[in-house]
PDB file of N, CA and C in Angstrom:
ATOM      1  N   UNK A   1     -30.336  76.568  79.548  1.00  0.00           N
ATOM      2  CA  UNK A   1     -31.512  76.987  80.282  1.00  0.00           C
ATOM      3  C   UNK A   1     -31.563  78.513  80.289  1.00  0.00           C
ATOM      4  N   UNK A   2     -33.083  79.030  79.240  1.00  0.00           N
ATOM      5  CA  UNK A   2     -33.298  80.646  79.793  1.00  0.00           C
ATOM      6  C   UNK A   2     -33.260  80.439  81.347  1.00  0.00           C
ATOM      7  N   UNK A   3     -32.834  82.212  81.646  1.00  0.00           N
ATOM      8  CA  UNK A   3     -33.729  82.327  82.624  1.00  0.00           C
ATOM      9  C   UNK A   3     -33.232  83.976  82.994  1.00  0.00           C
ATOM     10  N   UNK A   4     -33.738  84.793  84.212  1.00  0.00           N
ATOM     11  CA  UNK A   4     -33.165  86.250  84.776  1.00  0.00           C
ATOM     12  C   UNK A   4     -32.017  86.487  84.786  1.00  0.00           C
ATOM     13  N   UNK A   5     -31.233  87.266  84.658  1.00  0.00           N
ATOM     14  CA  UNK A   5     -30.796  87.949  85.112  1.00  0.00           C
ATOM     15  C   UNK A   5     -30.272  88.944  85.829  1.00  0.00           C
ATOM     16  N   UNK A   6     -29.628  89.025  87.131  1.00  0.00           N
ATOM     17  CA  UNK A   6     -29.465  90.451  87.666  1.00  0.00           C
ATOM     18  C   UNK A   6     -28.086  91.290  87.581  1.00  0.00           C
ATOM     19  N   UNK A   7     -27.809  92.279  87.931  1.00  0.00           N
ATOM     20  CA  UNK A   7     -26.649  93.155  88.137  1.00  0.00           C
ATOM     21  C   UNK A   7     -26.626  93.043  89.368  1.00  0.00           C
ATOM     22  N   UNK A   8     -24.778  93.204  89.756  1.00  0.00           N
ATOM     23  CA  UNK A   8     -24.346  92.304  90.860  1.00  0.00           C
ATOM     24  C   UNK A   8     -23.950  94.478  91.137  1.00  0.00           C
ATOM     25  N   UNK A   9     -22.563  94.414  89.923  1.00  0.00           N
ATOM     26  CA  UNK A   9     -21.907  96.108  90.733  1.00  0.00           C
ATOM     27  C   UNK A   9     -22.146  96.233  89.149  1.00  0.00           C
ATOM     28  N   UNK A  10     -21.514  97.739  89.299  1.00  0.00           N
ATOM     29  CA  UNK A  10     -21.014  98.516  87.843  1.00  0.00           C
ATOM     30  C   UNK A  10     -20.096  99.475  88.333  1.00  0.00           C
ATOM     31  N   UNK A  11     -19.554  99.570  87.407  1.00  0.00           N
ATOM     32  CA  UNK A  11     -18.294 100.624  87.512  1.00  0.00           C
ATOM     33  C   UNK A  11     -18.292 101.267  85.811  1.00  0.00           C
ATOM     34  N   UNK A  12     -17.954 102.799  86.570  1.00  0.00           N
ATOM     35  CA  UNK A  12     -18.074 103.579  84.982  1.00  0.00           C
ATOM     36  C   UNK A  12     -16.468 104.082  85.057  1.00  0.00           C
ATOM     37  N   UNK A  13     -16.802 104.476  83.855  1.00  0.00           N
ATOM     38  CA  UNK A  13     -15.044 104.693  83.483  1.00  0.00           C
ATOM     39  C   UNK A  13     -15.052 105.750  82.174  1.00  0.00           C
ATOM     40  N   UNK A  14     -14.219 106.342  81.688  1.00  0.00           N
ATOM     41  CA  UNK A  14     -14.134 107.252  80.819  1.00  0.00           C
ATOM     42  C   UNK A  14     -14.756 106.683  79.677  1.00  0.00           C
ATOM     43  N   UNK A  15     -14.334 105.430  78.989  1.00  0.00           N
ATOM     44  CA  UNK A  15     -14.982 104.860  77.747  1.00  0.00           C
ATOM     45  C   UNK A  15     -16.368 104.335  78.067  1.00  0.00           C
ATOM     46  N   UNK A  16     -16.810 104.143  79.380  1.00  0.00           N
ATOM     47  CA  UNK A  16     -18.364 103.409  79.624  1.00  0.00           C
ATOM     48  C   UNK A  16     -18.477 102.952  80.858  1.00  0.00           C
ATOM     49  N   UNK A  17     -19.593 101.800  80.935  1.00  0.00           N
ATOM     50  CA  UNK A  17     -19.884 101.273  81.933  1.00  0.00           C
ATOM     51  C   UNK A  17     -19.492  99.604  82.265  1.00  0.00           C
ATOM     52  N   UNK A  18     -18.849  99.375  82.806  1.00  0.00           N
ATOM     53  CA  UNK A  18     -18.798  97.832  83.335  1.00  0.00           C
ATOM     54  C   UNK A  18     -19.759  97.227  83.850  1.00  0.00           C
ATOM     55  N   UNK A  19     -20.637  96.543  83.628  1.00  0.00           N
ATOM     56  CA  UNK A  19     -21.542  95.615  84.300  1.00  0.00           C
ATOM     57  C   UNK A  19     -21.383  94.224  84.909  1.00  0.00           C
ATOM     58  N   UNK A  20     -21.401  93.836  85.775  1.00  0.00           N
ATOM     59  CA  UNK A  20     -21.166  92.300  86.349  1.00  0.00           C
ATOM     60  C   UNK A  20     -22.452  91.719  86.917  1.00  0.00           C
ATOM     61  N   UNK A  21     -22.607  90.712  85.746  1.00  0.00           N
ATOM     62  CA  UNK A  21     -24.182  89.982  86.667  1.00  0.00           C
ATOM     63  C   UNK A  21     -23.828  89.008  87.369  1.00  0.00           C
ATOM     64  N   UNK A  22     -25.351  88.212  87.495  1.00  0.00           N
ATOM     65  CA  UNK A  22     -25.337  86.431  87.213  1.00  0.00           C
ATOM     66  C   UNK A  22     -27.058  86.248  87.769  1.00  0.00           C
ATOM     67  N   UNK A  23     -26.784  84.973  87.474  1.00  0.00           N
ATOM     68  CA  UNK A  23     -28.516  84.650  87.398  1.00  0.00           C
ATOM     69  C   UNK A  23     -29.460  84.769  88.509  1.00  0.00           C
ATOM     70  N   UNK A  24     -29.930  84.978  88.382  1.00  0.00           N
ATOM     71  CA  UNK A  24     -31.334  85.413  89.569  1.00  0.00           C
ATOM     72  C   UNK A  24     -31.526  84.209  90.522  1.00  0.00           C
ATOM     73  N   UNK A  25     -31.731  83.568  89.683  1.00  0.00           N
ATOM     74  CA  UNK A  25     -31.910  81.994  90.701  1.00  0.00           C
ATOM     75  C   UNK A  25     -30.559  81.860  91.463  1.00  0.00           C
ATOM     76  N   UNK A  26     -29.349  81.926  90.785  1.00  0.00           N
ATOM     77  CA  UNK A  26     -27.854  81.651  91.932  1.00  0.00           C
ATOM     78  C   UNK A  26     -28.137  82.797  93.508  1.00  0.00           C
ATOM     79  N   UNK A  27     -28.767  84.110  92.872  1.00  0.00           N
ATOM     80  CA  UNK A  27     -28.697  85.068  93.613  1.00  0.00           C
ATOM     81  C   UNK A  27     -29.671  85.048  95.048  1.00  0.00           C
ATOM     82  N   UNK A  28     -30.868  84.166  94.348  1.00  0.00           N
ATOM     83  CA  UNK A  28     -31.980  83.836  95.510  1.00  0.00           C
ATOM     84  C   UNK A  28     -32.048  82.211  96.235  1.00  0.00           C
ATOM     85  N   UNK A  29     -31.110  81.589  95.439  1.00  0.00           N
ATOM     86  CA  UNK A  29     -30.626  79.782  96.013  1.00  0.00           C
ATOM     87  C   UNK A  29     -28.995  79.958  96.798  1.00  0.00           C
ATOM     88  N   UNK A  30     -28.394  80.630  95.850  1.00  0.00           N
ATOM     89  CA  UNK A  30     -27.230  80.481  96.574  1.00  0.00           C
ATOM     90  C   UNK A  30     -26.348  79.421  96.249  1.00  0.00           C
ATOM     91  N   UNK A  31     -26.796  78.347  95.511  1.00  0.00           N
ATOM     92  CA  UNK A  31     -26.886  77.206  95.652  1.00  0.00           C
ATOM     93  C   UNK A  31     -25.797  77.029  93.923  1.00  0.00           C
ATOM     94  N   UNK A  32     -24.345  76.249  94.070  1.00  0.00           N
ATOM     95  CA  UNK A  32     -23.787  76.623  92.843  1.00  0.00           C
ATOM     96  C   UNK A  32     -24.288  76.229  91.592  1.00  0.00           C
ATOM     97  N   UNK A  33     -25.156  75.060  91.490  1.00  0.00           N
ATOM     98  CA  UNK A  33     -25.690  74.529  90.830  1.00  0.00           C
ATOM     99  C   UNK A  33     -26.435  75.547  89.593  1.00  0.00           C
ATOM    100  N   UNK A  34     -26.666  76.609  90.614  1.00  0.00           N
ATOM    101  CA  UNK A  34     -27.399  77.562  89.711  1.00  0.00           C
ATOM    102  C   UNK A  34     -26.892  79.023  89.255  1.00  0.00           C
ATOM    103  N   UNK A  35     -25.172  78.859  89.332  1.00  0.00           N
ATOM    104  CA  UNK A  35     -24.443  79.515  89.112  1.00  0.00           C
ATOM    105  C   UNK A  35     -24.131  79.896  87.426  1.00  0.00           C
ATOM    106  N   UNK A  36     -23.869  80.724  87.225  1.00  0.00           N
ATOM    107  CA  UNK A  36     -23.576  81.103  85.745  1.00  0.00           C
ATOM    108  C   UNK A  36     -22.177  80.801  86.175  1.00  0.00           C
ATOM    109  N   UNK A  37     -21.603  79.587  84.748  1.00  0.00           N
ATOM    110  CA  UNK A  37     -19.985  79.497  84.630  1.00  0.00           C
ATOM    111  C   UNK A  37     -19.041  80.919  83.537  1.00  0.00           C
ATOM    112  N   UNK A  38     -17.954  80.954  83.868  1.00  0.00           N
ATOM    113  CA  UNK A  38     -17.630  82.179  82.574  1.00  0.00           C
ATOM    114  C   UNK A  38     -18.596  83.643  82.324  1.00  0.00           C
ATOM    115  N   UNK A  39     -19.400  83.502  83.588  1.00  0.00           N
ATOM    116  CA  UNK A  39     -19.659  85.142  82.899  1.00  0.00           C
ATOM    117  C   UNK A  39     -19.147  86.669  83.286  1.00  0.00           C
ATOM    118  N   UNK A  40     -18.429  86.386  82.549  1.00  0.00           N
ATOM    119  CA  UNK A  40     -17.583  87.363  81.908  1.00  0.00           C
ATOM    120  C   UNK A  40     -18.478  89.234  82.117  1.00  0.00           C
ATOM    121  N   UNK A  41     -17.595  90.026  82.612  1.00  0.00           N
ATOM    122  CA  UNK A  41     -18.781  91.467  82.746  1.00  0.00           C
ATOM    123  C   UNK A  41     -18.756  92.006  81.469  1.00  0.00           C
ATOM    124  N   UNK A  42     -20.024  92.560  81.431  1.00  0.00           N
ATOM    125  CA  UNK A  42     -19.959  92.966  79.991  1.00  0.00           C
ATOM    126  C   UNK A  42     -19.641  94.912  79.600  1.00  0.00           C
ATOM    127  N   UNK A  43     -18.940  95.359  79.043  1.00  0.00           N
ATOM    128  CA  UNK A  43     -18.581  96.947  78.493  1.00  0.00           C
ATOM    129  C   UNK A  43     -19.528  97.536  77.719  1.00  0.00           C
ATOM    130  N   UNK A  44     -20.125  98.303  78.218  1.00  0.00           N
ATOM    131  CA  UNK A  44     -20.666  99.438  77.266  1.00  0.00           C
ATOM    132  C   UNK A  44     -20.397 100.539  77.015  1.00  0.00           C
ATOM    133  N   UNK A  45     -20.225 100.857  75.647  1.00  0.00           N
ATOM    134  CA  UNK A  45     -19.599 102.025  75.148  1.00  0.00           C
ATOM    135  C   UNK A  45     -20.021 103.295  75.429  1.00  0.00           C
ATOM    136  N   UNK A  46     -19.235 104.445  75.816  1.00  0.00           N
ATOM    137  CA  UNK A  46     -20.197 105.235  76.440  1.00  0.00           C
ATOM    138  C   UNK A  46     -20.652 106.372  74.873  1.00  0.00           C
ATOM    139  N   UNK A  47     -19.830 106.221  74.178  1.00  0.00           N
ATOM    140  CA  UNK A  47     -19.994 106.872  72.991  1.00  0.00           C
ATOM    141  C   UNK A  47     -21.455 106.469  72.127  1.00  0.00           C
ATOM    142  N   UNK A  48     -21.207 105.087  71.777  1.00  0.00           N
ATOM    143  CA  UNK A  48     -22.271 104.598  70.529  1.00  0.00           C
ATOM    144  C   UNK A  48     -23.534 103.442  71.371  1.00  0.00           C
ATOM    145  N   UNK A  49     -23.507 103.230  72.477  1.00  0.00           N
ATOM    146  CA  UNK A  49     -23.786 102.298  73.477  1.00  0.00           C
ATOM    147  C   UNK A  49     -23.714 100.823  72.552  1.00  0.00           C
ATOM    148  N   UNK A  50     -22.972 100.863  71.974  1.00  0.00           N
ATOM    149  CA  UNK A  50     -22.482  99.302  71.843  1.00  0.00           C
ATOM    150  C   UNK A  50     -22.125  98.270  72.831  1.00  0.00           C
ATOM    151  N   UNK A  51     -22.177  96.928  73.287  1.00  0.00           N
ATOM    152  CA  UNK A  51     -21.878  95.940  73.879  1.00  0.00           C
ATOM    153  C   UNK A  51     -20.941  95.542  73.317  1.00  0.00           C
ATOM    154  N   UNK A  52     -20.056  95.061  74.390  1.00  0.00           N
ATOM    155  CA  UNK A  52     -18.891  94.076  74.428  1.00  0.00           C
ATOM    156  C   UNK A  52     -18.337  93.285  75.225  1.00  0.00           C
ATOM    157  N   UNK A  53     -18.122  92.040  74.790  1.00  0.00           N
ATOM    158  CA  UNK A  53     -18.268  91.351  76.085  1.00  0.00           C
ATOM    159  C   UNK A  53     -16.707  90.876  76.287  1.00  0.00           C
ATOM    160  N   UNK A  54     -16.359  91.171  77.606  1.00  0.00           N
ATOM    161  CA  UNK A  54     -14.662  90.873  78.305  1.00  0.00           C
ATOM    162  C   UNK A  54     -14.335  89.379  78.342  1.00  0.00           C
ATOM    163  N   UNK A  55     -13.836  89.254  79.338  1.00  0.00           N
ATOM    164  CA  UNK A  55     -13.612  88.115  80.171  1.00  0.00           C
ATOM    165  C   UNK A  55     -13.305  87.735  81.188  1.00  0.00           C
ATOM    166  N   UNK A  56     -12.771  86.600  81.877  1.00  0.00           N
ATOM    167  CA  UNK A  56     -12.236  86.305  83.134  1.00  0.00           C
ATOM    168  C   UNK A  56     -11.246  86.557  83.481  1.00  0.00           C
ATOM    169  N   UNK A  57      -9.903  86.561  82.592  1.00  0.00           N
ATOM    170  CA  UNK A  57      -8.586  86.378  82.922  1.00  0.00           C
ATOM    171  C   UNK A  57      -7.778  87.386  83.694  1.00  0.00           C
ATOM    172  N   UNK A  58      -8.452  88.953  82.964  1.00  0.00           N
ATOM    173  CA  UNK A  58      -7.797  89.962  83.475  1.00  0.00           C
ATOM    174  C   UNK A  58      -9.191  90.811  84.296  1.00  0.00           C
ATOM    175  N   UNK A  59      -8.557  91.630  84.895  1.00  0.00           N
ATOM    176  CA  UNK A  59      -9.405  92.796  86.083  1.00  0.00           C
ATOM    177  C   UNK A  59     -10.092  93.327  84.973  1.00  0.00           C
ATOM    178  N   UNK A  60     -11.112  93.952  85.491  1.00  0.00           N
ATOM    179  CA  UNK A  60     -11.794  94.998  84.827  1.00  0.00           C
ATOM    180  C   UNK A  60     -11.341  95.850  83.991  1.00  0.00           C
ATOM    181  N   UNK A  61     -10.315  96.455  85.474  1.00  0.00           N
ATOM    182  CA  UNK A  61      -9.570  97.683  84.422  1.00  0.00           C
ATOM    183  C   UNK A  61      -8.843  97.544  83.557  1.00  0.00           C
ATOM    184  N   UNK A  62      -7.742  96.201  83.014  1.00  0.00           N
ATOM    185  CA  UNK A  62      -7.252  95.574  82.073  1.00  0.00           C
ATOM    186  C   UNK A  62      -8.361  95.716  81.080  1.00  0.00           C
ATOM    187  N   UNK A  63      -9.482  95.197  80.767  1.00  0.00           N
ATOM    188  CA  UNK A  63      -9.982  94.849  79.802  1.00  0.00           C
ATOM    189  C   UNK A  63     -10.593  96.858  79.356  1.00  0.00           C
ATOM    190  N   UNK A  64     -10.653  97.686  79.933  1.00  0.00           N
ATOM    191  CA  UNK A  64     -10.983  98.800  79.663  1.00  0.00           C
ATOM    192  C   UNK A  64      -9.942  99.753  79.005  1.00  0.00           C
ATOM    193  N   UNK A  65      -8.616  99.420  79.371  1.00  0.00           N
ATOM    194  CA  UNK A  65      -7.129  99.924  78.835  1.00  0.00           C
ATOM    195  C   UNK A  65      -7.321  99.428  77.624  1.00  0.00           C
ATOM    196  N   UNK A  66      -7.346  97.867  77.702  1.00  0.00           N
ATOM    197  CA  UNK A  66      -7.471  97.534  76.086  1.00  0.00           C
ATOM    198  C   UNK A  66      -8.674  97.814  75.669  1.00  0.00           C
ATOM    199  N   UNK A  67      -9.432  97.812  76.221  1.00  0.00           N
ATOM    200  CA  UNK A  67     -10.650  98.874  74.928  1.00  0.00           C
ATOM    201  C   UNK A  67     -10.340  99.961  74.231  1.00  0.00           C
ATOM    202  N   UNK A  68      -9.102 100.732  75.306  1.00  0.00           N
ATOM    203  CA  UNK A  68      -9.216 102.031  74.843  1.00  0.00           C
ATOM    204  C   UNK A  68      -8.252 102.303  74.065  1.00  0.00           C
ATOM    205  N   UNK A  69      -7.145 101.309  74.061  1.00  0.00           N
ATOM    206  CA  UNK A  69      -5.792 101.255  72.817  1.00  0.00           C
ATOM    207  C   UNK A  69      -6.398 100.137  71.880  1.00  0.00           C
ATOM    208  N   UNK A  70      -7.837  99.519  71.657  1.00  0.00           N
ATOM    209  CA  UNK A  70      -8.187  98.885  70.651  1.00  0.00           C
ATOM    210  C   UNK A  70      -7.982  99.796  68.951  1.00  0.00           C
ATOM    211  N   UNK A  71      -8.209  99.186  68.397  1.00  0.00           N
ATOM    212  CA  UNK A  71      -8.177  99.389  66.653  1.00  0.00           C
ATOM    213  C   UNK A  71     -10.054  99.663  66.347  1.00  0.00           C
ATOM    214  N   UNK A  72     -10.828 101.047  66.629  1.00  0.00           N
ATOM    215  CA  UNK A  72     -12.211 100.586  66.178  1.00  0.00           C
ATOM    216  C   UNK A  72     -12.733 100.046  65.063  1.00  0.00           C
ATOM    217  N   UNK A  73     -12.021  99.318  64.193  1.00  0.00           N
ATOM    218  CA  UNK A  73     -12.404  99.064  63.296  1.00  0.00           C
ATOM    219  C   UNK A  73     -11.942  97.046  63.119  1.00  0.00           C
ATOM    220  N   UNK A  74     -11.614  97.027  64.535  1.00  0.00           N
ATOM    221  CA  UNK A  74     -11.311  95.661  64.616  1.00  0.00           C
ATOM    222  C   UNK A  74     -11.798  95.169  65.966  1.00  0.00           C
ATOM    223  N   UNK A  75     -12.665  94.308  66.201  1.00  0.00           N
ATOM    224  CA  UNK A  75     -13.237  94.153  67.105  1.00  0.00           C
ATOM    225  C   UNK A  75     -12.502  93.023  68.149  1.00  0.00           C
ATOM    226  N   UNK A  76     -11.568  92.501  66.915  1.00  0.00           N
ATOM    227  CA  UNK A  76     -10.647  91.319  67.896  1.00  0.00           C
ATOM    228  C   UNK A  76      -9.757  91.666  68.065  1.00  0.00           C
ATOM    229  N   UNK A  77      -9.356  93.278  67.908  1.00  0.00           N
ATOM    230  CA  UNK A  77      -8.095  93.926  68.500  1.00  0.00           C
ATOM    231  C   UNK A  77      -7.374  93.940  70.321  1.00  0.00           C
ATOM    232  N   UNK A  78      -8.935  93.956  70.615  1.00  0.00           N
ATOM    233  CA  UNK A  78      -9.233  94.140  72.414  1.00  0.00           C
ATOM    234  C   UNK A  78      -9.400  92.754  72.921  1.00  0.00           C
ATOM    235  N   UNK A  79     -10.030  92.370  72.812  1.00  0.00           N
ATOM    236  CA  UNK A  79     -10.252  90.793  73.259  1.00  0.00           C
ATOM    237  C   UNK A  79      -9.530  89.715  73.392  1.00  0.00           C
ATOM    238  N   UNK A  80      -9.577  89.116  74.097  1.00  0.00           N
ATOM    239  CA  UNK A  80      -9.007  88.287  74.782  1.00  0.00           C
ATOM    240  C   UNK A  80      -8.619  87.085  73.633  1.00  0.00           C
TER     241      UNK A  80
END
């Protein structure tokens, strides 16, 4: 199912910005049903504004360390 999106926080950091959403409807129901499962915050580069998307397992700042000891020329260097 399309549907909105909103931004929940962000946090910036030397390599970019952290974004954390979830869906508009969870945000105005409340209701889990209309919850986004796995979404994961997404990294933007502050250099090239590229997207990248994290995950659940580790904190924020985990997934930003490994951005920043990633390989740029390997995109599954960082990721989970």
């Amino acid at each position: 199912m399309a549907g909105e999106f909103v931004i929940l926080a962000s946090e910036e950091y030397d390599v970019g910005w952290m974004y954390f959403f979830d869906s508009k409807r969870h945000q105005e129901s409340a209701d889990f049903r209309d919850s986004l499962g796995g979404n994961a915050p997404i990294l933007v580069d502050r250099s090239d504004g590229s997207v990248h998307h994290t995950g659940t397992a580790r904190t924020a700042a985990e997934y930003v360390q490994r951005y920043r000891d990633r390989d740029p020329n390997d995109e599954r260097s960082w990721h989970p």
